[in-house]
C-alpha atoms as a PDB file:
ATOM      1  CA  UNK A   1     -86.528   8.761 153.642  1.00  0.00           C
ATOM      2  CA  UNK A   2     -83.638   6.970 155.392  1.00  0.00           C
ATOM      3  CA  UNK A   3     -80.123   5.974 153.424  1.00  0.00           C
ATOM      4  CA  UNK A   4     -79.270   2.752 153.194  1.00  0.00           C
ATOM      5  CA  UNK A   5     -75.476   2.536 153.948  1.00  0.00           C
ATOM      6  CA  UNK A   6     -75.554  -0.948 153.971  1.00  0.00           C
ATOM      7  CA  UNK A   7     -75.785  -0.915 150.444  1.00  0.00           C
ATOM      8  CA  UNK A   8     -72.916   1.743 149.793  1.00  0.00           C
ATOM      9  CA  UNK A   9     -70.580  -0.581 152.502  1.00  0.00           C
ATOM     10  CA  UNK A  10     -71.576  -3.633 150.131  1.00  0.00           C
ATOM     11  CA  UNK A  11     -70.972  -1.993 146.814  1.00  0.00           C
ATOM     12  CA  UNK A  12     -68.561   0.611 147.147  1.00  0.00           C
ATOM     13  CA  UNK A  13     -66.321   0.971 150.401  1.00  0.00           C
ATOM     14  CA  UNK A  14     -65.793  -2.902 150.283  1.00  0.00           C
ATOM     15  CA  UNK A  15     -64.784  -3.444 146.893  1.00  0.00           C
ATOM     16  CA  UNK A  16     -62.545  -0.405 146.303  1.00  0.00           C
ATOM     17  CA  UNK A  17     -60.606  -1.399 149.464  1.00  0.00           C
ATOM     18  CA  UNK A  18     -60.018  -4.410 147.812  1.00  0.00           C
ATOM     19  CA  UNK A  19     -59.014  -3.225 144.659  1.00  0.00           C
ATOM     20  CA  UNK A  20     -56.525  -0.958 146.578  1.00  0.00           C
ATOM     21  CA  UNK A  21     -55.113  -3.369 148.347  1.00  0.00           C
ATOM     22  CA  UNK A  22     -54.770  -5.767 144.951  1.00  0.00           C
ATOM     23  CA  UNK A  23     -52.656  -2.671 143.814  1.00  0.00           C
ATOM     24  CA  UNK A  24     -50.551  -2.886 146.851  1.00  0.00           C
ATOM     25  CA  UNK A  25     -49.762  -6.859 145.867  1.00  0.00           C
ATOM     26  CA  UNK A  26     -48.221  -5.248 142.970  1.00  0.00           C
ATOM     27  CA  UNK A  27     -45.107  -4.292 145.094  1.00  0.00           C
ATOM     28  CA  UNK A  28     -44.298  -7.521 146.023  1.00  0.00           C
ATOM     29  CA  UNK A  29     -44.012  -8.431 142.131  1.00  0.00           C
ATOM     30  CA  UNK A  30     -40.455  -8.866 140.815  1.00  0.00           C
ATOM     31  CA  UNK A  31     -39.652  -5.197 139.887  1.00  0.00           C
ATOM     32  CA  UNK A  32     -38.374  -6.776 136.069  1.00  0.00           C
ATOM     33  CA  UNK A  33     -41.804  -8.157 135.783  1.00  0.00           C
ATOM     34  CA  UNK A  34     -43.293  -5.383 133.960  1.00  0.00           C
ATOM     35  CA  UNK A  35     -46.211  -7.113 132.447  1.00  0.00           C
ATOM     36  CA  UNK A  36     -47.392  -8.562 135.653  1.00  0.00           C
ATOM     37  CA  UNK A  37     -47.038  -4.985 137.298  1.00  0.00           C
ATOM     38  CA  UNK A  38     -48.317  -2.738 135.019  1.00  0.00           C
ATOM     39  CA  UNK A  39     -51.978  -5.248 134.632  1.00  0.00           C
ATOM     40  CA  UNK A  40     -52.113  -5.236 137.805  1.00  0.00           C
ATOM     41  CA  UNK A  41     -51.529  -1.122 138.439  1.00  0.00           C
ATOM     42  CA  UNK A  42     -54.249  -0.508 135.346  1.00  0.00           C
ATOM     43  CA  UNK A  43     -56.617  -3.102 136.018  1.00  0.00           C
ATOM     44  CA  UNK A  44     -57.198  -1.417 139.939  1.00  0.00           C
ATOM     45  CA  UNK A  45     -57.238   1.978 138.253  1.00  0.00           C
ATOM     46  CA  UNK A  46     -59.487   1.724 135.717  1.00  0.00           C
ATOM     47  CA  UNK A  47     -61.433  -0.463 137.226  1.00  0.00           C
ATOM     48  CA  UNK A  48     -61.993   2.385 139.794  1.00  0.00           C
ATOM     49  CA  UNK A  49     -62.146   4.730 137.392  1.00  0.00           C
ATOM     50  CA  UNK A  50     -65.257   2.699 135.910  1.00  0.00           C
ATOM     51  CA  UNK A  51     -66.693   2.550 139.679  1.00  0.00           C
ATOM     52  CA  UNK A  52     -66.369   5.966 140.821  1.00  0.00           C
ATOM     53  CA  UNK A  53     -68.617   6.732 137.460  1.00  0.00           C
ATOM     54  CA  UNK A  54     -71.148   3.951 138.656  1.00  0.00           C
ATOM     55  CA  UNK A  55     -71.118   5.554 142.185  1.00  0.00           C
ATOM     56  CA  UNK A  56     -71.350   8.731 140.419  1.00  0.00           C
ATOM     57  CA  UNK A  57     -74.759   7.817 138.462  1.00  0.00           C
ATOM     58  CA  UNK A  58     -76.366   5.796 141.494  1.00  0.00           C
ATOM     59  CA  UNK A  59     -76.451   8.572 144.030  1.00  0.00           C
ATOM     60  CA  UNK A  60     -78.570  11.826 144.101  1.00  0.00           C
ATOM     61  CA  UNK A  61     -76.808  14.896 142.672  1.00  0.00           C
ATOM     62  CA  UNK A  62     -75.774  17.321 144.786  1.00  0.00           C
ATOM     63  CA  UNK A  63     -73.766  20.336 144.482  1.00  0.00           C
ATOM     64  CA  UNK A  64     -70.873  19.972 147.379  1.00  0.00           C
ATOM     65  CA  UNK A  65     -67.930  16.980 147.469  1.00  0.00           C
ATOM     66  CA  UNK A  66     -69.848  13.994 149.501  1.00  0.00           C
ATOM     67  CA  UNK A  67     -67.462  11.558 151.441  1.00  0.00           C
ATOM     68  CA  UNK A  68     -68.077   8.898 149.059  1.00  0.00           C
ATOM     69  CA  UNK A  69     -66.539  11.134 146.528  1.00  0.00           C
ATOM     70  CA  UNK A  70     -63.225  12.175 148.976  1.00  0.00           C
ATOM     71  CA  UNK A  71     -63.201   7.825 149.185  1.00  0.00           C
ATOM     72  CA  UNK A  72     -63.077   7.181 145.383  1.00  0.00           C
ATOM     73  CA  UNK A  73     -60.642   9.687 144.779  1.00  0.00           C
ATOM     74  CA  UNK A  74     -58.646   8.667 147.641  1.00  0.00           C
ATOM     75  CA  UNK A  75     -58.536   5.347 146.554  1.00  0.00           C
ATOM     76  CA  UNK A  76     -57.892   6.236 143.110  1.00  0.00           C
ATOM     77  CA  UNK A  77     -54.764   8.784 144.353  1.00  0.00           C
ATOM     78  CA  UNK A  78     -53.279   5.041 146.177  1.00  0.00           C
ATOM     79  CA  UNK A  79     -53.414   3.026 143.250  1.00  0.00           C
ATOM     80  CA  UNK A  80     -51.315   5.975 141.406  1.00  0.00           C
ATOM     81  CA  UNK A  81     -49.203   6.384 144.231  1.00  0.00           C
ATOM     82  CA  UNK A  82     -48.142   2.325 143.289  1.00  0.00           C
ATOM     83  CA  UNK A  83     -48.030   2.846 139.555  1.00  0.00           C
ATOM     84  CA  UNK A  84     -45.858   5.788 140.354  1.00  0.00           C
ATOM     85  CA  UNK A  85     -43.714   3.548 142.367  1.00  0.00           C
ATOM     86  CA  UNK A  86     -43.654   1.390 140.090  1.00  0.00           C
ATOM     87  CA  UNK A  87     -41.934   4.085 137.326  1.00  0.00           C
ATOM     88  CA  UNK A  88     -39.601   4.859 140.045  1.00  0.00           C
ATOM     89  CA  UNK A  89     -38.156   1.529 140.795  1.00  0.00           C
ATOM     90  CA  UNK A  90     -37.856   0.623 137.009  1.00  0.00           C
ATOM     91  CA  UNK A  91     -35.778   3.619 136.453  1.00  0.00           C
ATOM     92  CA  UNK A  92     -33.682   2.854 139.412  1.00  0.00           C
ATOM     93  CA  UNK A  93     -33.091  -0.309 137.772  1.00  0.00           C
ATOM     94  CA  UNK A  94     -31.883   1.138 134.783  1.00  0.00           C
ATOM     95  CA  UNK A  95     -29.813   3.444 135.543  1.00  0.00           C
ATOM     96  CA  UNK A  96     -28.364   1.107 137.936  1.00  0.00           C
ATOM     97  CA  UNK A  97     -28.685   2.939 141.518  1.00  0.00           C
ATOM     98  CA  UNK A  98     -28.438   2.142 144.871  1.00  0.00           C
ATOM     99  CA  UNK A  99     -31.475   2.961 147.478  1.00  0.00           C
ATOM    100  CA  UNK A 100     -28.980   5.151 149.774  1.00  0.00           C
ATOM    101  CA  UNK A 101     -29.135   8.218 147.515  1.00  0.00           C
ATOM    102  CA  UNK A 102     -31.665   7.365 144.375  1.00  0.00           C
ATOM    103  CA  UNK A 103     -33.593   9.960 145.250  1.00  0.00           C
ATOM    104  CA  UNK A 104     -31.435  13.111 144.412  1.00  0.00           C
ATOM    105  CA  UNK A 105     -30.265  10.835 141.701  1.00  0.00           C
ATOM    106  CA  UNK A 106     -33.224   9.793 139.984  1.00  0.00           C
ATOM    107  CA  UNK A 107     -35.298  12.886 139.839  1.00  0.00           C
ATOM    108  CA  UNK A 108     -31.873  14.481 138.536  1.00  0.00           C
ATOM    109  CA  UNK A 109     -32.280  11.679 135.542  1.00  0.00           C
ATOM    110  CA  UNK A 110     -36.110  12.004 135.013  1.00  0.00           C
ATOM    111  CA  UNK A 111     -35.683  15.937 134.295  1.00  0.00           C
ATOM    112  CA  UNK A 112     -32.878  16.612 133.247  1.00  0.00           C
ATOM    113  CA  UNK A 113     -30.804  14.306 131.402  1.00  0.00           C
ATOM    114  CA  UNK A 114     -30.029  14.529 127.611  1.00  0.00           C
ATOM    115  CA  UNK A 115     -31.733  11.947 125.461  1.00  0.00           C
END
């Protein structure tokens, strides 16, 4: 019994590279685009979502975390980590701050400002 990594390269690591990297054109998008950036953010992630549950069903079950798995979810944790941009810059926008200290600023706004 030999595995065939070929396949895995071909059908898994390939693909969900470029699906990350599609998410990552989403920060060149006009930050008032919304439409344009939030397809693009869910598309990626649920389209990984969809083929780390493909993976999931076409390998053997084991009982430990393989390195395909550690892949998927890494992949998964990148497109996040540009939707989550994403929510950052928007409020930036609208509450009208400057990069130099939105930081402090913004997570001050996020938690704990009055509605």
């Amino acid at each position: 019994m030999k595995r065939q990594v070929g396949y895995h390269i071909l059908q898994t690591y390939i693909p969900s590279a470029m699906f990350v990297v599609l998410a990552w054109f989403s920060l060149f998008i006009e930050p008032e685009s919304v439409p344009g950036r939030v397809a693009m953010g869910m598309t990626t992630l649920l389209t990984l979502t969809a083929m780390f549950s493909s993976v999931r069903q076409n390998v053997p079950k084991v009982s430990y975390v393989s390195l395909l798995d550690i892949w998927m979810v890494v992949c998964i944790f990148f497109v996040f980590i540009s939707i989550g941009e994403f929510i950052l810059v928007t409020t930036m926008i609208k509450i009208g701050l400057k990069v130099k200290n939105c930081l402090s600023q913004c997570f001050f706004y996020i938690f704990f400002r009055k509605s």
